[in-house]
Protein backbone atom coordinates (compact mmCIF):
# COMPACT_ATOMS: atom_id res chain seq x y z
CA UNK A 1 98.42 78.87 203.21
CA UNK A 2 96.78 82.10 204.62
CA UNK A 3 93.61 83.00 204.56
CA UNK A 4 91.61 86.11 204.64
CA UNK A 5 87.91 87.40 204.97
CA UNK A 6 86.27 90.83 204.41
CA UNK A 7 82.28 91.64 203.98
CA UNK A 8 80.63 93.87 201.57
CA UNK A 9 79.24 97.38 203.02
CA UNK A 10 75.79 99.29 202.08
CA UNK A 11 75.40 103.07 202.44
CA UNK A 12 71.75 103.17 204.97
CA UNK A 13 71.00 106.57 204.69
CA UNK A 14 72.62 109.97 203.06
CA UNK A 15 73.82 109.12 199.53
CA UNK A 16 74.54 112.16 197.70
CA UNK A 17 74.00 114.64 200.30
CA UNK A 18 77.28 113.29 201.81
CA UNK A 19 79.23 114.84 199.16
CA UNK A 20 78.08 118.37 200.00
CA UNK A 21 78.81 118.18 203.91
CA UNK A 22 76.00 116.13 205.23
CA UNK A 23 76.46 113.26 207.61
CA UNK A 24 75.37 109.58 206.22
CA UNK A 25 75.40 105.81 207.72
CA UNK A 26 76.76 102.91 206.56
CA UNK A 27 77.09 99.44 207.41
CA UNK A 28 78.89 96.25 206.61
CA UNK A 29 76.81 93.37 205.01
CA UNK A 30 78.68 90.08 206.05
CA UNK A 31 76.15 87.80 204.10
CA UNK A 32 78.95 88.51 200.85
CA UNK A 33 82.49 88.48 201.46
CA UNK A 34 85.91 89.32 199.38
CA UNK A 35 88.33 86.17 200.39
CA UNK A 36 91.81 86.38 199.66
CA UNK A 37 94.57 83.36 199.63
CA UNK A 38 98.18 83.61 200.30
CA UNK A 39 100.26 80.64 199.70
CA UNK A 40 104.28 80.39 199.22
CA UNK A 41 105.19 80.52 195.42
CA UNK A 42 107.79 79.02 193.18
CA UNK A 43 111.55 80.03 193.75
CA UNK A 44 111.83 82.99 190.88
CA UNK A 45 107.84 83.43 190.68
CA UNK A 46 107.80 86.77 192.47
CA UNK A 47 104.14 88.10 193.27
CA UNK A 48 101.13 86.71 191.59
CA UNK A 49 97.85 87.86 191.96
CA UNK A 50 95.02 85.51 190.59
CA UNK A 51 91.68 87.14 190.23
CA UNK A 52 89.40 83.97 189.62
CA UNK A 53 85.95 85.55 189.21
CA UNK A 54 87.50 87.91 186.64
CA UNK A 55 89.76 85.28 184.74
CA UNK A 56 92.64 88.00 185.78
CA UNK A 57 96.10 86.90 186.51
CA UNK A 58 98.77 89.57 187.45
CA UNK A 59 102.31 89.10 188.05
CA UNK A 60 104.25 91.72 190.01
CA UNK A 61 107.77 90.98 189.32
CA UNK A 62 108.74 93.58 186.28
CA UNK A 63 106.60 96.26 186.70
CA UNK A 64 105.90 98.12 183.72
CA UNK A 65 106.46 102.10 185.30
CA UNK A 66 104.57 103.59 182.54
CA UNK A 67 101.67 101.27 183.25
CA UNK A 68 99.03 102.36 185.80
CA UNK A 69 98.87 99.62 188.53
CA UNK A 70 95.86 97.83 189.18
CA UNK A 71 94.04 98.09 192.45
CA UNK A 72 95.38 94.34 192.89
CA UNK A 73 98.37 95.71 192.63
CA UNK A 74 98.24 98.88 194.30
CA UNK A 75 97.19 96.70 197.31
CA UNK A 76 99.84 94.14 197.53
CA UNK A 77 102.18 96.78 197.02
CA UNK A 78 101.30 99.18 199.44
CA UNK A 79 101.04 96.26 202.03
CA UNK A 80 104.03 94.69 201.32
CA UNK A 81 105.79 98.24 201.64
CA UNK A 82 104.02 98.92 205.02
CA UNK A 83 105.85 95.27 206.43
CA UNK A 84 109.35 96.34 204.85
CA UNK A 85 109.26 93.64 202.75
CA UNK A 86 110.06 93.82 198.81
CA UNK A 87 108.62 93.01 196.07
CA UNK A 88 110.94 89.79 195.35
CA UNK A 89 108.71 87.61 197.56
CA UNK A 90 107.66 84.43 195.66
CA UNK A 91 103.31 84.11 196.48
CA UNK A 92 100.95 83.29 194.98
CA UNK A 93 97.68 85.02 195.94
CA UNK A 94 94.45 84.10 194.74
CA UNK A 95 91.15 86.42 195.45
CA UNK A 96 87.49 85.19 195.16
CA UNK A 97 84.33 87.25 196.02
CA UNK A 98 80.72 87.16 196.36
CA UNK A 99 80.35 90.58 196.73
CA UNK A 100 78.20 91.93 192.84
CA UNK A 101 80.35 94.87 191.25
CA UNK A 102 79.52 98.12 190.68
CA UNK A 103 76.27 97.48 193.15
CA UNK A 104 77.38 100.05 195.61
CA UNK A 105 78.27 96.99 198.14
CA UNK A 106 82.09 97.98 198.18
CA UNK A 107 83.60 95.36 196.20
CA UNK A 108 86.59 96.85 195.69
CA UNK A 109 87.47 97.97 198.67
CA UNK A 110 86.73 94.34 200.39
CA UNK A 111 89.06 92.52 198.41
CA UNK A 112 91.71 95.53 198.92
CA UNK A 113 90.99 94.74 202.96
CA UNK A 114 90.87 90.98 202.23
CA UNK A 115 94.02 91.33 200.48
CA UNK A 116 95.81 93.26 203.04
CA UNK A 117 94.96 91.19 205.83
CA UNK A 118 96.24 87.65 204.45
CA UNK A 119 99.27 89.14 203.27
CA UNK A 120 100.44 90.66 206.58
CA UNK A 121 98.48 87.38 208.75
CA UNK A 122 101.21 85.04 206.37
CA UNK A 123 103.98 86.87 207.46
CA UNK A 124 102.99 86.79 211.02
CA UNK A 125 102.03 90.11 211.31
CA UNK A 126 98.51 91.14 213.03
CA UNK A 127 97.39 94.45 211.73
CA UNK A 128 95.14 96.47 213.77
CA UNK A 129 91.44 97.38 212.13
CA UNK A 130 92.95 100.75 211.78
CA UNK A 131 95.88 100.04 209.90
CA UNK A 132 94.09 98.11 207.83
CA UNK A 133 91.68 100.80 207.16
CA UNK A 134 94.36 103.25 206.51
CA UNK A 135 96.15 100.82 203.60
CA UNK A 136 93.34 100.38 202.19
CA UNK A 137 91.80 103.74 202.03
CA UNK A 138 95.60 104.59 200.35
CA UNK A 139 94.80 102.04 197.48
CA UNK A 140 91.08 103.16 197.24
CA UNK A 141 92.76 106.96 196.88
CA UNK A 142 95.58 106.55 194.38
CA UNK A 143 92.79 104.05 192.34
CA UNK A 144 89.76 106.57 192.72
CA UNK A 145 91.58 110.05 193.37
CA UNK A 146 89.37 111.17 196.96
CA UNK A 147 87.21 108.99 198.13
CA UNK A 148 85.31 109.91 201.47
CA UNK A 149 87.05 107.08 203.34
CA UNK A 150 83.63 105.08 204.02
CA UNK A 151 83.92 102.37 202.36
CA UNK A 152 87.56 101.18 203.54
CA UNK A 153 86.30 101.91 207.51
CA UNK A 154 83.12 99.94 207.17
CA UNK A 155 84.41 97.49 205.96
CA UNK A 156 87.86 97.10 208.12
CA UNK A 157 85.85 97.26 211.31
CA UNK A 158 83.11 95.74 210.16
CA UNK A 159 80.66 97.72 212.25
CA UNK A 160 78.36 100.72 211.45
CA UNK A 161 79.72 104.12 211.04
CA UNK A 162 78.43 107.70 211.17
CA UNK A 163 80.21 109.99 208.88
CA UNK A 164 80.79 113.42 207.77
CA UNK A 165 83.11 113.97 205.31
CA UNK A 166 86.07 115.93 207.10
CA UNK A 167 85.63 115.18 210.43
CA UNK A 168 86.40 111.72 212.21
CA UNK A 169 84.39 108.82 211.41
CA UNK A 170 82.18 106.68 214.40
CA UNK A 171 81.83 103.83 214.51
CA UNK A 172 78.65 102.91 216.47
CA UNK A 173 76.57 100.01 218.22
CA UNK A 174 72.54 99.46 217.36
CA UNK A 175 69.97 98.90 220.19
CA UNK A 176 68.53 95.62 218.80
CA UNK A 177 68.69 93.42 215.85
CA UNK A 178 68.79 95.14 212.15
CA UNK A 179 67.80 92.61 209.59
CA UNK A 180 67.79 93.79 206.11
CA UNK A 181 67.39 92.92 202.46
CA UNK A 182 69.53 94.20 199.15
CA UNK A 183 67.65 93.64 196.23
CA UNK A 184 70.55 93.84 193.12
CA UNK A 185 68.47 95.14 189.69
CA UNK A 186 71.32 93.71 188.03
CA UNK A 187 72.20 96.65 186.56
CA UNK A 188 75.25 98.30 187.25
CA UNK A 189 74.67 101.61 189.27
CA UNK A 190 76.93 104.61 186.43
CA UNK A 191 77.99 106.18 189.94
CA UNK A 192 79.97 109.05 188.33
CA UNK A 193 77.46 109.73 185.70
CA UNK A 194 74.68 110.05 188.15
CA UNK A 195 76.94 112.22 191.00
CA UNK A 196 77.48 114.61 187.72
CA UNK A 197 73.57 115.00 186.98
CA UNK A 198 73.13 115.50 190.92
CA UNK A 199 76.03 118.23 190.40
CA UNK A 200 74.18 120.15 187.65
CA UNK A 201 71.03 119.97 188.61
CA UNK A 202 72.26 121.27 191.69
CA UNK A 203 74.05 124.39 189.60
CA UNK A 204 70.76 124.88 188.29
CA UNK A 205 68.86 125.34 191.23
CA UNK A 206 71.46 125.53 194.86
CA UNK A 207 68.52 126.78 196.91
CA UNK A 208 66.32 123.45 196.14
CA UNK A 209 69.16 120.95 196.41
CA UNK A 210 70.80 122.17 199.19
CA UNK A 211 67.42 121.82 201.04
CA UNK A 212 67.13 118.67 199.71
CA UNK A 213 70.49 117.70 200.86
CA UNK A 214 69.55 119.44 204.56
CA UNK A 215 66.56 117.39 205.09
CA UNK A 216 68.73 113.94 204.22
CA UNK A 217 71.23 115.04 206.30
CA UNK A 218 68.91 115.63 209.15
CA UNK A 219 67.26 111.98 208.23
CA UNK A 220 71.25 110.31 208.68
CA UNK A 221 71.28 111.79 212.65
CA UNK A 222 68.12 110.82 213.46
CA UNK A 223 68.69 106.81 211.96
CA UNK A 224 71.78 106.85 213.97
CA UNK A 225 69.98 107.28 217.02
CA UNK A 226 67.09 105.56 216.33
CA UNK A 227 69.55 102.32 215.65
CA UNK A 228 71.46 103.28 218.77
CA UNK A 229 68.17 102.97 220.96
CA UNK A 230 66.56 100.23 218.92
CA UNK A 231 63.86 101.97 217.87
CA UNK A 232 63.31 100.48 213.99
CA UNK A 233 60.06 101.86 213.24
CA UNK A 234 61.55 105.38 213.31
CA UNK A 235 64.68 104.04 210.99
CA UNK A 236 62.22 102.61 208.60
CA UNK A 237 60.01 106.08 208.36
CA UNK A 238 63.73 107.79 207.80
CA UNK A 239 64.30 105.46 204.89
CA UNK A 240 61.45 105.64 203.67
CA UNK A 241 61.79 109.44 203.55
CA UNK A 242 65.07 109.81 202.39
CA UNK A 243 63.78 107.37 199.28
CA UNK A 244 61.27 110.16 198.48
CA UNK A 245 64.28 112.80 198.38
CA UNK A 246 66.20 110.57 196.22
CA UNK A 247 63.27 110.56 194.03
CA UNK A 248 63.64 114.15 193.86
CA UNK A 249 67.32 114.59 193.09
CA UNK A 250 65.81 112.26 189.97
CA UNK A 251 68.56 109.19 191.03
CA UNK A 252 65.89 106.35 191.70
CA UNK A 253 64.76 104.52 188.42
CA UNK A 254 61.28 102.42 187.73
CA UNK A 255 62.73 99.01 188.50
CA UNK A 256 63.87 100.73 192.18
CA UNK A 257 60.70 102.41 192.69
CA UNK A 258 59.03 99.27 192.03
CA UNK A 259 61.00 97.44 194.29
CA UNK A 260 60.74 99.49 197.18
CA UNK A 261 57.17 99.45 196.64
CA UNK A 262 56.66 95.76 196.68
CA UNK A 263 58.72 95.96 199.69
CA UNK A 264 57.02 97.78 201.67
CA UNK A 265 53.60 96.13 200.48
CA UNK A 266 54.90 93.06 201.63
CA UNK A 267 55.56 94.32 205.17
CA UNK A 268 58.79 96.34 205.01
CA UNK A 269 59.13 98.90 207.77
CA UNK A 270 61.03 100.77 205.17
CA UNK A 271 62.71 100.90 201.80
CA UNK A 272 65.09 102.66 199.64
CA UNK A 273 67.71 102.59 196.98
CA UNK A 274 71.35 102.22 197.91
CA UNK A 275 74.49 104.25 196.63
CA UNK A 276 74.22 106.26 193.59
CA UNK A 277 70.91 104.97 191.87
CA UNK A 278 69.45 104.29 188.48
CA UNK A 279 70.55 100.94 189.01
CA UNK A 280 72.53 98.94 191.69
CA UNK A 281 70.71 98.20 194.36
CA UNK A 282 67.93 98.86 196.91
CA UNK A 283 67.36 97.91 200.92
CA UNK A 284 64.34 96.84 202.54
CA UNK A 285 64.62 96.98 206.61
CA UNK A 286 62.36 93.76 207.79
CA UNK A 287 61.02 91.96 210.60
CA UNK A 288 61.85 87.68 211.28
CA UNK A 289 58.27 87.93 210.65
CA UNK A 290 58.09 89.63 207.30
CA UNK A 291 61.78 88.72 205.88
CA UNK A 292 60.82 85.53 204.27
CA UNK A 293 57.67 87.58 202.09
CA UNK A 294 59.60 90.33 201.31
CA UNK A 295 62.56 88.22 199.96
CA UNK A 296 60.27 86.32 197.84
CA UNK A 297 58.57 89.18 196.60
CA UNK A 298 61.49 91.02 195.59
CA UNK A 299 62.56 88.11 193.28
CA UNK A 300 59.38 87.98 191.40
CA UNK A 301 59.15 91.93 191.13
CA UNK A 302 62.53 91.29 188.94
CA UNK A 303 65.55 91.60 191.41
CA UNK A 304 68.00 89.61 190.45
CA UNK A 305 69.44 88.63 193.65
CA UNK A 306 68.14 89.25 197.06
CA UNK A 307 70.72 89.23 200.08
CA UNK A 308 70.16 88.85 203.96
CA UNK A 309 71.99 90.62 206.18
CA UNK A 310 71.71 91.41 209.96
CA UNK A 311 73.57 93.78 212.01
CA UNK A 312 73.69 92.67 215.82
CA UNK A 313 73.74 94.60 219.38
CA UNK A 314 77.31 94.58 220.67
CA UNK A 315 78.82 95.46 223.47
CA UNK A 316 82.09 97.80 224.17
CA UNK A 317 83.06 101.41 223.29
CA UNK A 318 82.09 103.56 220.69
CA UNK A 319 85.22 104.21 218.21
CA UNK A 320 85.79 107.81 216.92
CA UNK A 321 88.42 107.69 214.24
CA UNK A 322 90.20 110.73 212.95
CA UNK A 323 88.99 110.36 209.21
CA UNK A 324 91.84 109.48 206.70
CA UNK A 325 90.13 111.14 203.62
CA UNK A 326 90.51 114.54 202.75
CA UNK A 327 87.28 116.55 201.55
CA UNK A 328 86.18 114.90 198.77
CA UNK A 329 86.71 115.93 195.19
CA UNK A 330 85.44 113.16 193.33
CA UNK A 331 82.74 110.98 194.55
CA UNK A 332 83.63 107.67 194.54
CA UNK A 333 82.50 106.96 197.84
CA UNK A 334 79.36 105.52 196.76
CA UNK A 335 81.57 102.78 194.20
């Protein structure tokens, strides 16, 4: 038996202004986690994939070639390709995760990683954070068309990156401790339906939306080096401000508004929504001091699950990765 871990990821600052050429941050939240299981099959079984939490089992042995794969699929395929192996392995893999769907928390794209590295760890092969990255931002591509690649990098490094779509990604290190909370609304966040109402609105008006888009960009460089030099009071002001903007773009809805407010009544150095909005979730950045008030204030204001999640000083280089994802199309980088 093999077994594999990968965390869920949160977009910090620049959601929507990303897809226009703006820079935004992102960082893994290891507090959820995509596990995946490989274990040695029947003789004649061939691949199965057992989604538990969905009641999904797939088998990969005739593949119908008319049928589009699923992402399951995509990812044990593409994996097993990468190793030179076929597809007339007998396994048995089995995938569990804590990580809510369609919460802008990367789901997907941690069980794809999760997937990918137990499958190569069983056959004895250790995959470099890169390669991983790379697989998985191929599944994440032929499942979601062009993604922006942030998702599958978080995630695969499991550190925080700076990106800007069509340039290389960073990976970065923060100055001090980053302890945050993501409140789920338990709604699910209608990511393409909201990117197509930022679109229009933008058609409407360019001049106020690409100023709007500007100023969030400009928030995303100065978080990044507030992090870098530990200075959290300036990173909760950002988010605080880049809330306001999402406000404007008319992507926030009342249950996020109300949680960000309660947040930051409660002692939050700052608050916003997270990924596409009118629904999924929202972050509050929070001291040891203030975590525990926060957390229970955000459950009685109606979220219906409040995670913890801390991003630690580290030491070693700064990575700059030549991005895998061409300019994106589509905008499924906040799924």
């Amino acid at each position: 038996m093999t077994v594999a871990c990968a965390p869920g990821k949160i977009i910090l600052v620049g959601e929507h202004a990303v897809v226009y050429g703006r820079p935004a941050v992102a960082l893994p939240v290891n507090q959820v986690r995509a596990e995946a299981t490989v274990e040695d099959g029947e003789e004649g079984q061939g691949v199965i994939v057992v989604a538990a939490d969905l009641d999904l089992t797939l088998s990969l042995k005739q593949l119908d070639p008319d049928r589009a794969l699923h992402p399951l699929e995509m990812t044990v395929v593409g994996v097993l390709e990468h190793l030179g192996l076929s597809l007339e392995q007998n396994l048995t893999i089995t995938v569990r995760s804590t990580i809510p769907i369609a919460r802008g928390l990367g789901s997907g794209a941690a069980v794809s990683t999760a997937v990918t590295r137990a499958v190569a760890q069983h056959f004895a092969v250790e995959l470099t954070s890169e390669g991983v990255s790379s697989l998985v931002f191929e599944v994440e591509r032929l499942h979601h068309g062009t993604p922006s690649g942030i998702d599958n990098t978080v995630i695969a490094y499991e550190r925080p990156v700076y990106f800007l779509r069509g340039e290389r990604l960073e990976t970065f290190h923060v100055g001090c401790a980053v302890t945050l909370l993501i409140g789920d609304t338990g709604t699910a966040s209608p990511t393409k339906d909201v990117v197509g109402a930022v679109r229009q609105a933008r058609q409407r008006d360019r001049e106020r939306h690409e100023d709007l888009f500007d100023r969030v960009g400009a928030i995303a460089v100065e978080v990044r080096q507030a992090m870098e030099s530990g200075d959290l009071g300036t990173v909760g002001l950002m988010m605080d401000e880049n809330h306001r903007l999402l406000q404007e773009m008319d992507v926030s809805s009342p249950l996020l508004d109300s949680l960000v407010e309660v947040a930051k009544r409660r002692g939050a150095l700052g608050a916003k929504l997270s990924g596409a909005g009118r629904g999924g979730s929202m972050i509050a950045l929070v001291s040891a001091e203030t975590r525990d008030g926060v957390q229970r204030a955000l459950a009685s204001a109606g979220a219906e699950c409040v995670i913890h999640t801390e991003i630690l000083p580290e030491t070693g280089p700064t990575l700059c990765l030549a991005s895998s994802a061409a300019p994106a199309k589509t905008d499924d980088w906040m799924i």
